[in-house]
PDB file of N, CA and C in Angstrom:
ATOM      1  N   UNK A   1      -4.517 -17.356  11.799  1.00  0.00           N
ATOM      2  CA  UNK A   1      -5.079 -18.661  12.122  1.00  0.00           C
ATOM      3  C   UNK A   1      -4.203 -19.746  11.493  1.00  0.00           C
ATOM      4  N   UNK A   2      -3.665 -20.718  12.036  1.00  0.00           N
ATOM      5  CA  UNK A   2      -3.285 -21.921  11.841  1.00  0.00           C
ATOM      6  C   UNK A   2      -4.125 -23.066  11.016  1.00  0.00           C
ATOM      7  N   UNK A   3      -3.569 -23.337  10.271  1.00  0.00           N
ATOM      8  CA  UNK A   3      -4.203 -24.055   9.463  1.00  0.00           C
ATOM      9  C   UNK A   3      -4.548 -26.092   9.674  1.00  0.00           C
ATOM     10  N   UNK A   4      -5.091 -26.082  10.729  1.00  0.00           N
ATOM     11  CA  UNK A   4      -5.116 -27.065  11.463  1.00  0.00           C
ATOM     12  C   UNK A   4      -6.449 -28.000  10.638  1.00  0.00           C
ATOM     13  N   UNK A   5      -6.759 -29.207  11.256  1.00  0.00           N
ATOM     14  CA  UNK A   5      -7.755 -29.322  10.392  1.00  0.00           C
ATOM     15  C   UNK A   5      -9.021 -29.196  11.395  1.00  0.00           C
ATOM     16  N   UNK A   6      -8.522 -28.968  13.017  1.00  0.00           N
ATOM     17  CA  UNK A   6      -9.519 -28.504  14.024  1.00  0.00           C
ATOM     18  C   UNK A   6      -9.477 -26.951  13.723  1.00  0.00           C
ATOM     19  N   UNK A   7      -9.146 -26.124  13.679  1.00  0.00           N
ATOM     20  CA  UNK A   7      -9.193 -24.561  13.582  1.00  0.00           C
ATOM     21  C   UNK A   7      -9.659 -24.851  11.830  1.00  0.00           C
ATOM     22  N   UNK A   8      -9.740 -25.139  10.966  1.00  0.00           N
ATOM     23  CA  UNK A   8     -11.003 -25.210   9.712  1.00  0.00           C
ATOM     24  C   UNK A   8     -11.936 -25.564  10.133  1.00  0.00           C
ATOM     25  N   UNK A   9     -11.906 -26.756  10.635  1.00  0.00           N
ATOM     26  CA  UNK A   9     -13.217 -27.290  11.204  1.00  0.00           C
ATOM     27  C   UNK A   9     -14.293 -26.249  11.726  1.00  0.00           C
ATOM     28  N   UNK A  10     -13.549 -25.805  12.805  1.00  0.00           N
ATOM     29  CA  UNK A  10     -14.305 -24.382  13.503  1.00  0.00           C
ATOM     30  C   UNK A  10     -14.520 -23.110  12.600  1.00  0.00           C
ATOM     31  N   UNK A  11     -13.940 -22.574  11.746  1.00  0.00           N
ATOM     32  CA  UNK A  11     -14.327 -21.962  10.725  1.00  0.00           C
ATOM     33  C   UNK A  11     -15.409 -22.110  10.174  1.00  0.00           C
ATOM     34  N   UNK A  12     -15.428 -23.180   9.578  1.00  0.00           N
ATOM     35  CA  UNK A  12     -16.417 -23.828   8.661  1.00  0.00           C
ATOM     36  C   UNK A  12     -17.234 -23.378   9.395  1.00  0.00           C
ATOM     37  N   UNK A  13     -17.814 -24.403  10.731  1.00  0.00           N
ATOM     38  CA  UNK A  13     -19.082 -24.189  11.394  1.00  0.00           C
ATOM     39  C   UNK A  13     -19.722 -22.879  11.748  1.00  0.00           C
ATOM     40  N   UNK A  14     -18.482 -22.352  11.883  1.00  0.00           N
ATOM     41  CA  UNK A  14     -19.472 -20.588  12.021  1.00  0.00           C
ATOM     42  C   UNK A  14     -19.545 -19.956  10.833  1.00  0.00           C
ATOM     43  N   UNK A  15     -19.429 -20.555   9.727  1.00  0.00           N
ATOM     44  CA  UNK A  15     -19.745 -19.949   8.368  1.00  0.00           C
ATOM     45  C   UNK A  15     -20.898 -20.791   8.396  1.00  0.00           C
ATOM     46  N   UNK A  16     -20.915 -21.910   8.569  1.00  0.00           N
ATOM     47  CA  UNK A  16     -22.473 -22.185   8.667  1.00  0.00           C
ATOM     48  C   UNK A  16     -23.417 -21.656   9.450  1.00  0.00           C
ATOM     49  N   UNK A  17     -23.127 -21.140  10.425  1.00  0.00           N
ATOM     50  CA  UNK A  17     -24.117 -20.836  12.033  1.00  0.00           C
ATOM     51  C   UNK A  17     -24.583 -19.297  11.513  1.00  0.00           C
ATOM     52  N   UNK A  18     -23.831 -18.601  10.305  1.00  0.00           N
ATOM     53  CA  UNK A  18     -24.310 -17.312  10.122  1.00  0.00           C
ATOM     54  C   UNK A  18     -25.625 -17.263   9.315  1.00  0.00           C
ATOM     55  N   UNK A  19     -25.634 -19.319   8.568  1.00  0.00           N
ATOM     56  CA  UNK A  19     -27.164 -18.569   8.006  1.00  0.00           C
ATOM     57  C   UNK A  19     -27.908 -19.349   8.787  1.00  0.00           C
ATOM     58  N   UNK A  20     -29.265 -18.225   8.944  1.00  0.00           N
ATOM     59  CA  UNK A  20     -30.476 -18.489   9.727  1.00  0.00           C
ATOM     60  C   UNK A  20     -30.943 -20.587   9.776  1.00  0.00           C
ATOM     61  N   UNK A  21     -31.123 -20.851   8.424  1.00  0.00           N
ATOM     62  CA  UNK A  21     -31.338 -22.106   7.741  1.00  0.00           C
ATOM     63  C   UNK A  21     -30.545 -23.326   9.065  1.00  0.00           C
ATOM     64  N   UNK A  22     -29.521 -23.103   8.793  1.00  0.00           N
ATOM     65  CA  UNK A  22     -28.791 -24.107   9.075  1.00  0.00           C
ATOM     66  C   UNK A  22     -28.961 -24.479  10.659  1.00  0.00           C
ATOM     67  N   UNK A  23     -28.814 -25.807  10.927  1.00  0.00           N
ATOM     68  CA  UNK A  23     -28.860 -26.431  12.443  1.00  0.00           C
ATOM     69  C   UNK A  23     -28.310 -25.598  13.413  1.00  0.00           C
ATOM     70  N   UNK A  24     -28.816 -25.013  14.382  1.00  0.00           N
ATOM     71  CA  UNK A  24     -27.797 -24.758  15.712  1.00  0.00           C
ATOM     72  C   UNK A  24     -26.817 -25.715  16.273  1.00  0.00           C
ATOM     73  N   UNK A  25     -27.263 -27.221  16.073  1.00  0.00           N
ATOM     74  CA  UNK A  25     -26.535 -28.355  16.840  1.00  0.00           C
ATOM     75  C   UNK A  25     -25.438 -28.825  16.041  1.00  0.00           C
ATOM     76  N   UNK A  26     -25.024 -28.063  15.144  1.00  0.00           N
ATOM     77  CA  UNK A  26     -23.703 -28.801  13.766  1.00  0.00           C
ATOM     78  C   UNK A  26     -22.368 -28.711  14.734  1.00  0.00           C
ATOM     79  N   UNK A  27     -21.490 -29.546  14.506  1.00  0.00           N
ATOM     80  CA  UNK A  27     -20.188 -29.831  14.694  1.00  0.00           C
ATOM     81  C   UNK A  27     -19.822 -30.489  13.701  1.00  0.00           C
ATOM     82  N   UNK A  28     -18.323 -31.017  13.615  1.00  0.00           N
ATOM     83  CA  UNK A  28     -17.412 -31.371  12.434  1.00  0.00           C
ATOM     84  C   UNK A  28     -18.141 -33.088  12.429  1.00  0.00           C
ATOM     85  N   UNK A  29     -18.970 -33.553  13.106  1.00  0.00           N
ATOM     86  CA  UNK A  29     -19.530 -34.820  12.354  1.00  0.00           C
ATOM     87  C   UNK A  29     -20.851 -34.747  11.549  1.00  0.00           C
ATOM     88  N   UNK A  30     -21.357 -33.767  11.430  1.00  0.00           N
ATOM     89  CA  UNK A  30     -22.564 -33.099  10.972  1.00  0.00           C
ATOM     90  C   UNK A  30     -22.403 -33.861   9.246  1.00  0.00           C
ATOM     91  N   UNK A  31     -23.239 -34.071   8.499  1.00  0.00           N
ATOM     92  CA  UNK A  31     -23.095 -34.614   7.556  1.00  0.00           C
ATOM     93  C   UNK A  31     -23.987 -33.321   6.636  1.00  0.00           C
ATOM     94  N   UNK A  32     -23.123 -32.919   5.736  1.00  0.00           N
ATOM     95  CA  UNK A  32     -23.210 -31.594   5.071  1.00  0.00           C
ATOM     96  C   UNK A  32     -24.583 -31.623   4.276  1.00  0.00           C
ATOM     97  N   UNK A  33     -25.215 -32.841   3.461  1.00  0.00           N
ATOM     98  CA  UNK A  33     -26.382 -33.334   2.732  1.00  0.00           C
ATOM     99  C   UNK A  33     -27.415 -33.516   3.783  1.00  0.00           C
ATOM    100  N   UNK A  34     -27.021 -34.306   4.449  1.00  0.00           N
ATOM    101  CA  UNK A  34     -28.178 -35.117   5.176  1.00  0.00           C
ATOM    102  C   UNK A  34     -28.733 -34.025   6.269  1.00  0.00           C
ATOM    103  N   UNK A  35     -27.481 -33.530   7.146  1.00  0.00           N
ATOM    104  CA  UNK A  35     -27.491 -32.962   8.089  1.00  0.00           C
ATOM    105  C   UNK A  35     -27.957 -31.540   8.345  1.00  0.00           C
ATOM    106  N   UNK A  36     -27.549 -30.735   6.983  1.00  0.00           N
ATOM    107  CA  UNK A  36     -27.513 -29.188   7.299  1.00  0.00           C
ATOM    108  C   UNK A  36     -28.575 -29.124   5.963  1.00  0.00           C
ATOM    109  N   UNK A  37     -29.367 -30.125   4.960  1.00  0.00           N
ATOM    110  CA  UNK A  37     -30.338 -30.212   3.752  1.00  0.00           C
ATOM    111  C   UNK A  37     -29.808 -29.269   3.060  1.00  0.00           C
ATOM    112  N   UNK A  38     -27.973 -29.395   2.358  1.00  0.00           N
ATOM    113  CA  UNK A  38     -27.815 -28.775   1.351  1.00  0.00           C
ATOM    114  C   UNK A  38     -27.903 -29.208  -0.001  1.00  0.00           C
ATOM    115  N   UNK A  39     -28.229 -28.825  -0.946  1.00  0.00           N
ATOM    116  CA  UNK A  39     -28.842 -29.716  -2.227  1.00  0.00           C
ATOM    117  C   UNK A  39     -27.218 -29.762  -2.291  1.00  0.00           C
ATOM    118  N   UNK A  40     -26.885 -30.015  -4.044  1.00  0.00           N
ATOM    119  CA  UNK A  40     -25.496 -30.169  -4.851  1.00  0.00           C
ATOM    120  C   UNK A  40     -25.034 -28.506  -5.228  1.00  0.00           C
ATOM    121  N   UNK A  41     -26.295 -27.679  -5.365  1.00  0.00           N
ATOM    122  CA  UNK A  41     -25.621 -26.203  -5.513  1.00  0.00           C
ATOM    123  C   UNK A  41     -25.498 -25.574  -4.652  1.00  0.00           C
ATOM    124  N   UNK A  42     -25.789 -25.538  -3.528  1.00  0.00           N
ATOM    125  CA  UNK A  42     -25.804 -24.840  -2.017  1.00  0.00           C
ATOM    126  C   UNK A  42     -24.161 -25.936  -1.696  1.00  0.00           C
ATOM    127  N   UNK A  43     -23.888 -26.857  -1.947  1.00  0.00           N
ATOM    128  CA  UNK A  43     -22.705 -27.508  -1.537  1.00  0.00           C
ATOM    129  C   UNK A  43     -21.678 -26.991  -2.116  1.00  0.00           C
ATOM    130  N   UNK A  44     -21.736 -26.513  -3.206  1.00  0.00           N
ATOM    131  CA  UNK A  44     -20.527 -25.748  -4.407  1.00  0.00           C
ATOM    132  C   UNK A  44     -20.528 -24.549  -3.877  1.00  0.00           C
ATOM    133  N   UNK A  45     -21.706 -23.988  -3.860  1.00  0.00           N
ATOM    134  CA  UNK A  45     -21.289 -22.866  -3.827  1.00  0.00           C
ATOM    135  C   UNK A  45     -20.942 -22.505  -2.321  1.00  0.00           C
ATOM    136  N   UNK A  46     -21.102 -23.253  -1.194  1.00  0.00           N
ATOM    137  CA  UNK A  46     -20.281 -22.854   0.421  1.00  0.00           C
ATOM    138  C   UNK A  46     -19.019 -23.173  -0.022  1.00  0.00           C
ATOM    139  N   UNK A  47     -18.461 -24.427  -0.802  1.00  0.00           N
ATOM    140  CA  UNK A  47     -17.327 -24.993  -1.021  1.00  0.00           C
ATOM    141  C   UNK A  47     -16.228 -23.634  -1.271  1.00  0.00           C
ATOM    142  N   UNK A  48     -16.670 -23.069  -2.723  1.00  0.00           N
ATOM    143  CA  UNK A  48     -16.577 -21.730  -3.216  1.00  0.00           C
ATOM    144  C   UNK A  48     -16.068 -20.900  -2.320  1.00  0.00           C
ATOM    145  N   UNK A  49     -17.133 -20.614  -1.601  1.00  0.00           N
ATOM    146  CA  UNK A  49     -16.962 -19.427  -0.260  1.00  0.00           C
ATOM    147  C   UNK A  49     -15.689 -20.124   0.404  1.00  0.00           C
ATOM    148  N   UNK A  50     -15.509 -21.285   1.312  1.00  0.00           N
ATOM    149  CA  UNK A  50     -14.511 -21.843   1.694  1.00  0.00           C
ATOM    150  C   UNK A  50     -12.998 -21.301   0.911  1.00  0.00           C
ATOM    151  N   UNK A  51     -13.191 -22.308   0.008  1.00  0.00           N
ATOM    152  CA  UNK A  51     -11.838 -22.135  -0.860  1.00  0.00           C
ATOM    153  C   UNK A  51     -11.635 -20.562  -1.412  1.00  0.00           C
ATOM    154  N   UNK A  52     -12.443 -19.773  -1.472  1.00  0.00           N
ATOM    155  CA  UNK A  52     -12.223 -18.450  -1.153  1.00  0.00           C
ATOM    156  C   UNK A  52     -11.047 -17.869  -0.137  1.00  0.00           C
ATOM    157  N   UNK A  53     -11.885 -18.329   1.165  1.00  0.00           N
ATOM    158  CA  UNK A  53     -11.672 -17.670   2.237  1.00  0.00           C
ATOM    159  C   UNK A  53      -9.947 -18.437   2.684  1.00  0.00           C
ATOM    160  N   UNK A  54      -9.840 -19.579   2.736  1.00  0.00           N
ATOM    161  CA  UNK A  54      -8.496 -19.935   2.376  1.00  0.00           C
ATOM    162  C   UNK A  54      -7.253 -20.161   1.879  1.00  0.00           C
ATOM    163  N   UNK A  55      -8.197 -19.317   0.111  1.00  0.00           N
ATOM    164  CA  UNK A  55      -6.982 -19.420  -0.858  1.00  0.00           C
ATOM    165  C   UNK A  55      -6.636 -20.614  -1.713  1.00  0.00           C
ATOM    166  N   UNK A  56      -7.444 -21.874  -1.586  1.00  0.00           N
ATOM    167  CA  UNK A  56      -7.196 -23.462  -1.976  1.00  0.00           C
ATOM    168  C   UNK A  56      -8.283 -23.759  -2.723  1.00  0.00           C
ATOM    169  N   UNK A  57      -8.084 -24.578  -3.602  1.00  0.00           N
ATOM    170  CA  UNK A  57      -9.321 -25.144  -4.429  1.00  0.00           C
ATOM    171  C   UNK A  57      -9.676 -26.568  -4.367  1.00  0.00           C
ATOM    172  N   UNK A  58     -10.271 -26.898  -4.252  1.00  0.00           N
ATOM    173  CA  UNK A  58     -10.723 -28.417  -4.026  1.00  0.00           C
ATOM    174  C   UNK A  58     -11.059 -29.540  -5.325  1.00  0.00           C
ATOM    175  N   UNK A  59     -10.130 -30.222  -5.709  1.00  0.00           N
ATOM    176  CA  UNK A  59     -10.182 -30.865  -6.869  1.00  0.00           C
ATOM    177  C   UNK A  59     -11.768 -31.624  -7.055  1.00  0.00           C
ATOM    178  N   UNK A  60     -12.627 -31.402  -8.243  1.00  0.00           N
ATOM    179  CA  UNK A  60     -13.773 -31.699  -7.857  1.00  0.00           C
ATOM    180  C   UNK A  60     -13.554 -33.397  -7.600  1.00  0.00           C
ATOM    181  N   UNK A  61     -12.605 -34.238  -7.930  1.00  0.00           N
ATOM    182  CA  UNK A  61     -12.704 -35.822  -7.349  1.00  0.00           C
ATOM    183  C   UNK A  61     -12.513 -36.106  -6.090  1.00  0.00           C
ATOM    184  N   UNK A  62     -11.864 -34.877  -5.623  1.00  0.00           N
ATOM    185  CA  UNK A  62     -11.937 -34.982  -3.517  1.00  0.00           C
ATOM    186  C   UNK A  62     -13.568 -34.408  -3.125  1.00  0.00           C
ATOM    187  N   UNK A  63     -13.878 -33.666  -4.089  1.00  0.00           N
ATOM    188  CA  UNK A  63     -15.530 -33.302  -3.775  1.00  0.00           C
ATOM    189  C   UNK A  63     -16.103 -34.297  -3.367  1.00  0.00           C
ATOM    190  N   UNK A  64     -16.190 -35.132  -4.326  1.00  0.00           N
ATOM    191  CA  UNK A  64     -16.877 -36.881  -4.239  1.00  0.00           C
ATOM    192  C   UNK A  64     -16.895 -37.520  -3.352  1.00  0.00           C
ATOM    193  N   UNK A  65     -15.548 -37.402  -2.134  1.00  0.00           N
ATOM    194  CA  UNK A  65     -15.581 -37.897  -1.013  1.00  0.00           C
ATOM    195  C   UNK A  65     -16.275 -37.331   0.171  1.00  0.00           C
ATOM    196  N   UNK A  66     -16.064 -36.206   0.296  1.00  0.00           N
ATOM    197  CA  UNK A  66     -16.314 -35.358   1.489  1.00  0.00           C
ATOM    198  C   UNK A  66     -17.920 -35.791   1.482  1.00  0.00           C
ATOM    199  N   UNK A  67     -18.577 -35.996   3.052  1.00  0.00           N
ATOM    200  CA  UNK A  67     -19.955 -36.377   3.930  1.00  0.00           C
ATOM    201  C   UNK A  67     -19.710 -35.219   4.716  1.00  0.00           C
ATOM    202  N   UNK A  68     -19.151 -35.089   5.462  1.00  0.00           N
ATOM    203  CA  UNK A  68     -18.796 -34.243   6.402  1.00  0.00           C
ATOM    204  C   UNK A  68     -18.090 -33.202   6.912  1.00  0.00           C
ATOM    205  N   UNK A  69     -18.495 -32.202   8.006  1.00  0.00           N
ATOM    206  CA  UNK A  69     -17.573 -30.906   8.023  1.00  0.00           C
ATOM    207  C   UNK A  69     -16.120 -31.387   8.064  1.00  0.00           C
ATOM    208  N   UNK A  70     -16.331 -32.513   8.785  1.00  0.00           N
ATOM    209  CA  UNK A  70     -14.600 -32.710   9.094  1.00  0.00           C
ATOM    210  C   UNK A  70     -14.313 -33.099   8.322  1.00  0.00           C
ATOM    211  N   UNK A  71     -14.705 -34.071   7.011  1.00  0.00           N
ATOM    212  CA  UNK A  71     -14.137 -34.531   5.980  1.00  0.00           C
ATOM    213  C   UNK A  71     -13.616 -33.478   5.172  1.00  0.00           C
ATOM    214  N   UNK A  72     -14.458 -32.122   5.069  1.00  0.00           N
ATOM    215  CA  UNK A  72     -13.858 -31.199   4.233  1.00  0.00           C
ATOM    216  C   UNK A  72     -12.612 -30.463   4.782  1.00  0.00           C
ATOM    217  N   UNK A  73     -12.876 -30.393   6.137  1.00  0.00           N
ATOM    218  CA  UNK A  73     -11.682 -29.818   7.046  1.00  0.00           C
ATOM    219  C   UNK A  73     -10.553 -30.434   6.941  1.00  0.00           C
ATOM    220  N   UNK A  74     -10.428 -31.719   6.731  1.00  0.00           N
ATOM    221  CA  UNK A  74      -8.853 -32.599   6.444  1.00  0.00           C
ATOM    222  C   UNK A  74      -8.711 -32.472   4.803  1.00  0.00           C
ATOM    223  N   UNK A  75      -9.883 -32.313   4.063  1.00  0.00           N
ATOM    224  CA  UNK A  75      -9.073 -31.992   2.860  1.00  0.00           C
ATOM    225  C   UNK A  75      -8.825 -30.776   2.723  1.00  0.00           C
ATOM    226  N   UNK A  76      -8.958 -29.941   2.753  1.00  0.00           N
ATOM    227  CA  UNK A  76      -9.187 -27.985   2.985  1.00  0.00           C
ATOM    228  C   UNK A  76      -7.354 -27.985   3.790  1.00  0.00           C
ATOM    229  N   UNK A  77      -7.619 -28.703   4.877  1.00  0.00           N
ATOM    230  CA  UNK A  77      -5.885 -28.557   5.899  1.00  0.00           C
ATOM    231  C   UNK A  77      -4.822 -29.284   4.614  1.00  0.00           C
ATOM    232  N   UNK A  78      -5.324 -30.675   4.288  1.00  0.00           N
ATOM    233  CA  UNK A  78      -4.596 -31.202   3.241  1.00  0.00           C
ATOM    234  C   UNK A  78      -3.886 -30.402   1.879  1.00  0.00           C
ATOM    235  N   UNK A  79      -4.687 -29.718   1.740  1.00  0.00           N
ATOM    236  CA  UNK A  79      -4.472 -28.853   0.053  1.00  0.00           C
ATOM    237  C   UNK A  79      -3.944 -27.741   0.933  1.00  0.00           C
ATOM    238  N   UNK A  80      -4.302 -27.053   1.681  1.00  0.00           N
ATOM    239  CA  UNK A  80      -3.601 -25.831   2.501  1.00  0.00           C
ATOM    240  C   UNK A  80      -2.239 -26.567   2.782  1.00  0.00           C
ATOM    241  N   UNK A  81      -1.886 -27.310   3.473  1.00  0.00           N
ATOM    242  CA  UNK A  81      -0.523 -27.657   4.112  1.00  0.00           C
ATOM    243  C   UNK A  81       0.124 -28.072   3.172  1.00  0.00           C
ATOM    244  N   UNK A  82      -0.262 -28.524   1.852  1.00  0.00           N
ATOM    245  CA  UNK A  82       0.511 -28.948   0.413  1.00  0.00           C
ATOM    246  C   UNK A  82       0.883 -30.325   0.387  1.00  0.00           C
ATOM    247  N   UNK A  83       0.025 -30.844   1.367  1.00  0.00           N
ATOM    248  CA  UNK A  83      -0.400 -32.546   0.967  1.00  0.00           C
ATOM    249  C   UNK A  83      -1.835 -32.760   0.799  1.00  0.00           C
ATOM    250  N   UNK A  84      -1.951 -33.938  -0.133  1.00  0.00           N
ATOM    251  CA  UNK A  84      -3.322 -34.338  -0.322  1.00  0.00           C
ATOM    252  C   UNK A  84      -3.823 -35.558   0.638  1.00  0.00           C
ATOM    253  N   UNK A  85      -5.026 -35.528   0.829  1.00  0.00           N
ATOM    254  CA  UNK A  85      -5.714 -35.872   2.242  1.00  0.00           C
ATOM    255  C   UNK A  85      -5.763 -37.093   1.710  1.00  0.00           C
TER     256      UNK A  85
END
């Protein structure tokens, strides 16, 4: 897989779609708090799983920014491609 910030994007969402909980209707504007009712530890710890599954870690002051799937997807492509978002 190419490390695009549309091919994360799509990742992401079917790591979300596997738990029962989460919206059927999410796409990359989905707002991760508001949208999918993840508290601050359900947010770390998918983050976790993410940066797992990619190999990248997410500086917790880019944490601060990210609302959204796609917001995490351009930083996730950002730190993967070896620029910061």
């Amino acid at each position: 897989m190419t490390d695009t910030v549309e091919s994360i994007s799509s990742m992401i969402v079917q790591k979300l779609l596997a738990n029962p909980k989460v919206p059927r209707d999410i796409d990359g504007d989905s707002k991760i708090v508001e949208d999918l009712a993840f508290d601050s530890l359900a947010v770390m710890n998918f983050v976790m799983e993410i940066e797992d599954t990619l190999d990248v870690s997410v500086p917790l002051d880019k944490l601060a920014d990210i609302r959204t799937i796609h917001d995490l997807a351009v930083c996730l492509a950002g730190l993967k491609n070896g620029n910061s978002p």
